[in-house]
N, C-alpha and C. Protein backbone atom coordinates (compact mmCIF):
# COMPACT_ATOMS: atom_id res chain seq x y z
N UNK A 1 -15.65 2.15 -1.29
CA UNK A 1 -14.40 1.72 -1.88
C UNK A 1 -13.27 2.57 -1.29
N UNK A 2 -12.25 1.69 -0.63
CA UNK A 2 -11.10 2.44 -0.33
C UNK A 2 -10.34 3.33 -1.16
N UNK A 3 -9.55 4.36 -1.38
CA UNK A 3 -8.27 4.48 -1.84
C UNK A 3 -7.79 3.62 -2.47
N UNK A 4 -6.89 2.47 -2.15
CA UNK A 4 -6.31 1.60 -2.14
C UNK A 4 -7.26 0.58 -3.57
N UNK A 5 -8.25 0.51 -2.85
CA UNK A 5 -9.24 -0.64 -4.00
C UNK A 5 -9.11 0.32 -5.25
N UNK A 6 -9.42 1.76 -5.26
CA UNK A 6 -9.01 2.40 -6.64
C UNK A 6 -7.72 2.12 -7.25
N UNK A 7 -6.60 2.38 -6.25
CA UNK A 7 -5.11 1.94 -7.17
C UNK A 7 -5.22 0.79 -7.27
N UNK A 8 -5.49 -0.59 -6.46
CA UNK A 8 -5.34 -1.76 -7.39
C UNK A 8 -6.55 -1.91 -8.64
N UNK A 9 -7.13 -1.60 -8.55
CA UNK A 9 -7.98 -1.67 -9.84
C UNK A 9 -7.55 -1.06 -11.35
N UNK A 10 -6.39 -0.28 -10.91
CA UNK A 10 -6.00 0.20 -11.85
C UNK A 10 -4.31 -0.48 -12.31
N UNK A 11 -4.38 -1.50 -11.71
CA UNK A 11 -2.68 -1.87 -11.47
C UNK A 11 -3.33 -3.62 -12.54
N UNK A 12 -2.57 -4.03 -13.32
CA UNK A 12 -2.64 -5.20 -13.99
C UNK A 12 -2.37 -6.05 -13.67
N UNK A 13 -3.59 -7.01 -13.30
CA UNK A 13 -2.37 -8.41 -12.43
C UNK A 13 -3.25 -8.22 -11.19
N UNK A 14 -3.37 -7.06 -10.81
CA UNK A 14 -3.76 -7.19 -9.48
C UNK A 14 -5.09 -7.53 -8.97
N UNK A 15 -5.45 -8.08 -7.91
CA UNK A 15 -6.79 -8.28 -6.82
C UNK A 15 -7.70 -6.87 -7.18
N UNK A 16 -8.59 -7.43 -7.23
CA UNK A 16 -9.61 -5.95 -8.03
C UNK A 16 -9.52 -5.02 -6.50
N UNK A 17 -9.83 -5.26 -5.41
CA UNK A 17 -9.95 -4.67 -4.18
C UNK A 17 -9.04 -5.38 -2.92
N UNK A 18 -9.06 -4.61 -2.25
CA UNK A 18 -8.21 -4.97 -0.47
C UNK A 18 -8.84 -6.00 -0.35
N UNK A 19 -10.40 -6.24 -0.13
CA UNK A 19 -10.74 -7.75 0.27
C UNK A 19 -10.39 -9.25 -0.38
N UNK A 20 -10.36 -8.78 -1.30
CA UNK A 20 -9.83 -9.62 -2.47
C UNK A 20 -8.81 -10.40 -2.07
N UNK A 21 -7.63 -9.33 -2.22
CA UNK A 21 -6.24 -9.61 -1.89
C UNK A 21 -5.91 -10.30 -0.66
N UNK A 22 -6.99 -10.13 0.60
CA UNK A 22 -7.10 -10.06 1.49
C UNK A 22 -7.23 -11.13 1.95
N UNK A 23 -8.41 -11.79 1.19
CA UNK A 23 -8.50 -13.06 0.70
C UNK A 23 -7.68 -14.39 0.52
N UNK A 24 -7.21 -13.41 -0.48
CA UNK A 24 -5.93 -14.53 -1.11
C UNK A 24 -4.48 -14.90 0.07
N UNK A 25 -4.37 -13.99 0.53
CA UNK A 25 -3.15 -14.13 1.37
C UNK A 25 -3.36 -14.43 2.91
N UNK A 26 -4.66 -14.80 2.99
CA UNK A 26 -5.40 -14.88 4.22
C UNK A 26 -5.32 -13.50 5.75
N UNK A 27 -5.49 -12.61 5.95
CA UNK A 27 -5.44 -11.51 6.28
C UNK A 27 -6.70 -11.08 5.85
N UNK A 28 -6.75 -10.34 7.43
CA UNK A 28 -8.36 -8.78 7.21
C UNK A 28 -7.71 -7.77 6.23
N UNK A 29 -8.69 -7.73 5.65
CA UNK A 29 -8.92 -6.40 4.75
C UNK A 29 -7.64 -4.87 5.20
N UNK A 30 -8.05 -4.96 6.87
CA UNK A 30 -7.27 -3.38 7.39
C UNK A 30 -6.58 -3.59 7.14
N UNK A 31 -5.74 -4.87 7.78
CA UNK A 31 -4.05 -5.66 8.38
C UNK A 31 -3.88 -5.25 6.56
N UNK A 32 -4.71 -5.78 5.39
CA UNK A 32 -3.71 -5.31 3.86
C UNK A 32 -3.60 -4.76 3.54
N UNK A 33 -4.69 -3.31 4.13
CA UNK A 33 -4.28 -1.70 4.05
C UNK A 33 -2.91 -1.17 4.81
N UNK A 34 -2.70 -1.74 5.69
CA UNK A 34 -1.52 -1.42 6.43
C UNK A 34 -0.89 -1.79 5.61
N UNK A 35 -0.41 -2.63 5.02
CA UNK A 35 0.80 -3.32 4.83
C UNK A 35 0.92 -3.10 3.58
N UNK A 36 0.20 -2.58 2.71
CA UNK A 36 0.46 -1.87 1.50
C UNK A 36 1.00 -0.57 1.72
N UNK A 37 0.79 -0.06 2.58
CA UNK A 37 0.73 1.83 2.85
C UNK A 37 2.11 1.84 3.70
N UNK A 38 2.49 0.39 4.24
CA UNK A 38 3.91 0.22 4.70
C UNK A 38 4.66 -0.06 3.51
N UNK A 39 4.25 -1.12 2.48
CA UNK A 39 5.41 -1.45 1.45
C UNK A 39 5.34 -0.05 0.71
N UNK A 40 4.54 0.97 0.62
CA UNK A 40 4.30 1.79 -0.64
C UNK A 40 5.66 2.66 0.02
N UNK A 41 5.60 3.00 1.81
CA UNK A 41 6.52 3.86 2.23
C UNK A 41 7.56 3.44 2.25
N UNK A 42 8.26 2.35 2.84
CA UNK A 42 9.52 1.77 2.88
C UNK A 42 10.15 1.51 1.38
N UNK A 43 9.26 1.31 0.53
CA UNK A 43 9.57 0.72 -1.05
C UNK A 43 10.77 2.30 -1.04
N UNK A 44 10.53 3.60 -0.86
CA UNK A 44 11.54 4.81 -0.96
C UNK A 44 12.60 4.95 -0.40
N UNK A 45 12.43 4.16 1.11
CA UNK A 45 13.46 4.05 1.84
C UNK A 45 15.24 3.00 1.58
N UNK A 46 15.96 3.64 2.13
CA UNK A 46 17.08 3.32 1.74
C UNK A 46 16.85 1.40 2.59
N UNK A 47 17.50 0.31 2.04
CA UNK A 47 17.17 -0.88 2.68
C UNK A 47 16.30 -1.77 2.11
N UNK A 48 16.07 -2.89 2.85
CA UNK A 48 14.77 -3.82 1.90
C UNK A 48 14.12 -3.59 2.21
N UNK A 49 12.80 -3.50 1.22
CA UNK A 49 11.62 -3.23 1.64
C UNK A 49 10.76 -4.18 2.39
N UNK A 50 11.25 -5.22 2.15
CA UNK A 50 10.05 -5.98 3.04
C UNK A 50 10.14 -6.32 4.45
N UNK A 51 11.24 -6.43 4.41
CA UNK A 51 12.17 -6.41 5.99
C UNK A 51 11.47 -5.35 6.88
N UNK A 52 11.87 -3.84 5.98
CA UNK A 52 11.33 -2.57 6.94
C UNK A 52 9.94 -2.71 7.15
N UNK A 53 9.18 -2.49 5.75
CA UNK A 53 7.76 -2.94 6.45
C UNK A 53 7.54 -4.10 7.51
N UNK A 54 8.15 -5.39 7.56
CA UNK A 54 7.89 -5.91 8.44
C UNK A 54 8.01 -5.90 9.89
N UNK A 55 9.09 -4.91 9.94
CA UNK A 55 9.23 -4.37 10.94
C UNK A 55 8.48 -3.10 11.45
N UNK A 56 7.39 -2.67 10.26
CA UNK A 56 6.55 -1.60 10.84
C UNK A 56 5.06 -2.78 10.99
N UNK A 57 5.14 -3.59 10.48
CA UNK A 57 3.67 -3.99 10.44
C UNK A 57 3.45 -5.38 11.71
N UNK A 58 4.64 -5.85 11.70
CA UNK A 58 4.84 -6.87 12.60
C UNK A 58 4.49 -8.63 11.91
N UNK A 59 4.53 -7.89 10.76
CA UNK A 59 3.62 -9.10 9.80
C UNK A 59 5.08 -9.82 9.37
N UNK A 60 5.08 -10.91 8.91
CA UNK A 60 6.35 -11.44 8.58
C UNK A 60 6.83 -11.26 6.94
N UNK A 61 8.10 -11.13 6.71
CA UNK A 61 8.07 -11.25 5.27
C UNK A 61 7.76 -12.11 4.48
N UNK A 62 7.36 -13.39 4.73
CA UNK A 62 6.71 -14.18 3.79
C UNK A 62 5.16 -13.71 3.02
N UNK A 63 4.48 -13.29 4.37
CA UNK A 63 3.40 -12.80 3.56
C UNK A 63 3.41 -11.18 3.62
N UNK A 64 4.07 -10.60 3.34
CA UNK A 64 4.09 -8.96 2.45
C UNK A 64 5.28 -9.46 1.24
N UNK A 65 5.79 -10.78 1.42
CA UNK A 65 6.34 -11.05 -0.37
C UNK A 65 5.13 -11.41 -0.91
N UNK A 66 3.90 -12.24 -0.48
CA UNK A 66 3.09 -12.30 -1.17
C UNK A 66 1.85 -11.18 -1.59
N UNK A 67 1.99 -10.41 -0.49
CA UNK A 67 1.14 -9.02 -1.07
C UNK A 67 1.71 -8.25 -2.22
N UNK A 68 3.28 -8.44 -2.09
CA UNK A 68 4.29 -7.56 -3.08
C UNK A 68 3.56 -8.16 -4.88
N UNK A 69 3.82 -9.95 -4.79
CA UNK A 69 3.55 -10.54 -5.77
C UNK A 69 1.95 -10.21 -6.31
N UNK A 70 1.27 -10.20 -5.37
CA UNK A 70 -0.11 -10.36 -5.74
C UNK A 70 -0.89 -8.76 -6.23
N UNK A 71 -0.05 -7.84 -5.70
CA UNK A 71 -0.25 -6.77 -6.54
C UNK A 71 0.97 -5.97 -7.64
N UNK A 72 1.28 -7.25 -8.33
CA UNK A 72 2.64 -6.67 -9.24
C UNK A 72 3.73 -6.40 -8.78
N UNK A 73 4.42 -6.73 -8.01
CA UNK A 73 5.49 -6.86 -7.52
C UNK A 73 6.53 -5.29 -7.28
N UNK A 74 7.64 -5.50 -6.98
CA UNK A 74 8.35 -3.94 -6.41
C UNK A 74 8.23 -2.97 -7.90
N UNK A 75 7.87 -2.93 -8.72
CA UNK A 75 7.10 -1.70 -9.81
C UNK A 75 5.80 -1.44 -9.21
N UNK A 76 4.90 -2.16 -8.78
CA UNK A 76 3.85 -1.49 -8.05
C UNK A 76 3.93 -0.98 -7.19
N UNK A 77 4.79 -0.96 -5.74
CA UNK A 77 5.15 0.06 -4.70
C UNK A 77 5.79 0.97 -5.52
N UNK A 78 6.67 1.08 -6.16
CA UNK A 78 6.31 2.48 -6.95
C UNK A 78 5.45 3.13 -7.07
N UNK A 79 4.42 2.54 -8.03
CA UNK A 79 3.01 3.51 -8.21
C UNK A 79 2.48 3.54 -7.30
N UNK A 80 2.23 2.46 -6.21
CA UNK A 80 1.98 3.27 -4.77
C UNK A 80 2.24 4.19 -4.09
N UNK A 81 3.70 4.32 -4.37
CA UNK A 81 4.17 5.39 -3.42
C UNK A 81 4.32 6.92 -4.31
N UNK A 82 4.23 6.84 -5.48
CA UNK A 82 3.77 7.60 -6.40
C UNK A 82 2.31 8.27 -6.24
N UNK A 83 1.51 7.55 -6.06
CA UNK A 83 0.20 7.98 -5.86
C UNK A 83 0.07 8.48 -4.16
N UNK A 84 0.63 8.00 -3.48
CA UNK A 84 0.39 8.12 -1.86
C UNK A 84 1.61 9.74 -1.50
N UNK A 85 2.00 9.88 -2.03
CA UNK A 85 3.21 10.94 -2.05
C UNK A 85 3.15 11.63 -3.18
N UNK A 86 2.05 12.20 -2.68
CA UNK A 86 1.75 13.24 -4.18
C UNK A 86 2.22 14.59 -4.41
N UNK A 87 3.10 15.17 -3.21
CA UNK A 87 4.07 16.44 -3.34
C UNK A 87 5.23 15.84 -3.27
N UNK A 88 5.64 14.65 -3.33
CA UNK A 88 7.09 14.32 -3.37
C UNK A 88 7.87 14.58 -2.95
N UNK A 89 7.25 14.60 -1.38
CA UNK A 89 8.31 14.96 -0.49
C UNK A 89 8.89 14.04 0.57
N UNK A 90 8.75 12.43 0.31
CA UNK A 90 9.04 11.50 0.82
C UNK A 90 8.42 11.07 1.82
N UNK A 91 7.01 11.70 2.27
CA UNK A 91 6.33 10.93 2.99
C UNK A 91 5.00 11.00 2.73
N UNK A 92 4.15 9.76 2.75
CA UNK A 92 2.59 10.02 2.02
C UNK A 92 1.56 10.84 2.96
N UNK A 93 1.93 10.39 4.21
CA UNK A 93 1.29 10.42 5.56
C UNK A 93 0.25 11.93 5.03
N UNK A 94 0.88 12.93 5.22
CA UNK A 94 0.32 14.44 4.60
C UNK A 94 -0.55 14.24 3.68
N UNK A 95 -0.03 13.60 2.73
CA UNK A 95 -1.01 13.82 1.18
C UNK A 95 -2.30 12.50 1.69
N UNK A 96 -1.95 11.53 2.10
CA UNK A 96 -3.23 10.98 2.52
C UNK A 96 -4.15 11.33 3.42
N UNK A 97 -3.44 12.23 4.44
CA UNK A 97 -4.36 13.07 5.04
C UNK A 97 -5.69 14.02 4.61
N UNK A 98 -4.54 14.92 3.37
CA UNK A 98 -5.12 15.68 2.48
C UNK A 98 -6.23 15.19 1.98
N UNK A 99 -5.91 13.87 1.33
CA UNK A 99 -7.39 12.94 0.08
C UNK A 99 -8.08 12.77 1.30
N UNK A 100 -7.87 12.44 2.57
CA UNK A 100 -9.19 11.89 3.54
C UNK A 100 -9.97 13.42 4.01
N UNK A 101 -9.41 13.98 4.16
CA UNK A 101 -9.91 15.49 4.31
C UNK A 101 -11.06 15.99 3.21
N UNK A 102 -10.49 15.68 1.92
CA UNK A 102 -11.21 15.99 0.79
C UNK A 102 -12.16 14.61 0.33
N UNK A 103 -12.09 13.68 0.85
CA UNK A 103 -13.16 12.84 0.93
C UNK A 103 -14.26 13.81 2.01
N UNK A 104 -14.15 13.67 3.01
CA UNK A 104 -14.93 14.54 4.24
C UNK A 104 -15.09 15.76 3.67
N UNK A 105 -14.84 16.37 2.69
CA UNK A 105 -15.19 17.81 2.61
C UNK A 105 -14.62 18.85 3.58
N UNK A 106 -13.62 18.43 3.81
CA UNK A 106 -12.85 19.54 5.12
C UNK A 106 -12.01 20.14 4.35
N UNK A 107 -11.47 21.22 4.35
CA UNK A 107 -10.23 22.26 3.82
C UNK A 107 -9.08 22.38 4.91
């Protein structure tokens, strides 16, 4: 189980897991890890969010409005980016490093 499949499982409304969702919006599993971990970052950024992610993911905004919808809409990139930016220092990149590190048992 990803990361990711833990926060939507915990989000109401939402696709129990990435494949799920993945599913629904027709997209691989990775391509909806990306594009969550893009809306979770851009959701902080000054601008629209779906625009910027789309411009990091290459994916169009029609379907990251439907990833937005299908996991609770712009209150859930919040708790995404809440959970992914866990020193609050405006970028997750570090702290997800950190959890994959401590998945692996590395210090």
């Amino acid at each position: 189980m990803s990361l990711l499949d833990g926060i939507l499982k915990n989000i109401g409304g939402a696709p129990d897991d990435v494949a799920n969702l993945a599913a629904k919006v027709g997209l691989e599993p990775a391509m909806v890890e990306q594009a969550i971990a893009a809306l979770g970052k851009t959701h902080q950024l000054e601008g629209d969010t779906v625009e910027l992610a789309a411009e990091k993911t290459g994916l169009g905004p029609d379907v990251l409005n439907q990833i937005v919808a299908a996991i609770g809409g712009e209150g859930s990139l919040t708790h995404f980016a809440q959970i992914l930016d866990r020193d609050g220092d405006g970028s997750p990149v570090d702290d997800v490093m950190d959890m994959a590190k401590g998945l692996f048992g590395k210090s």
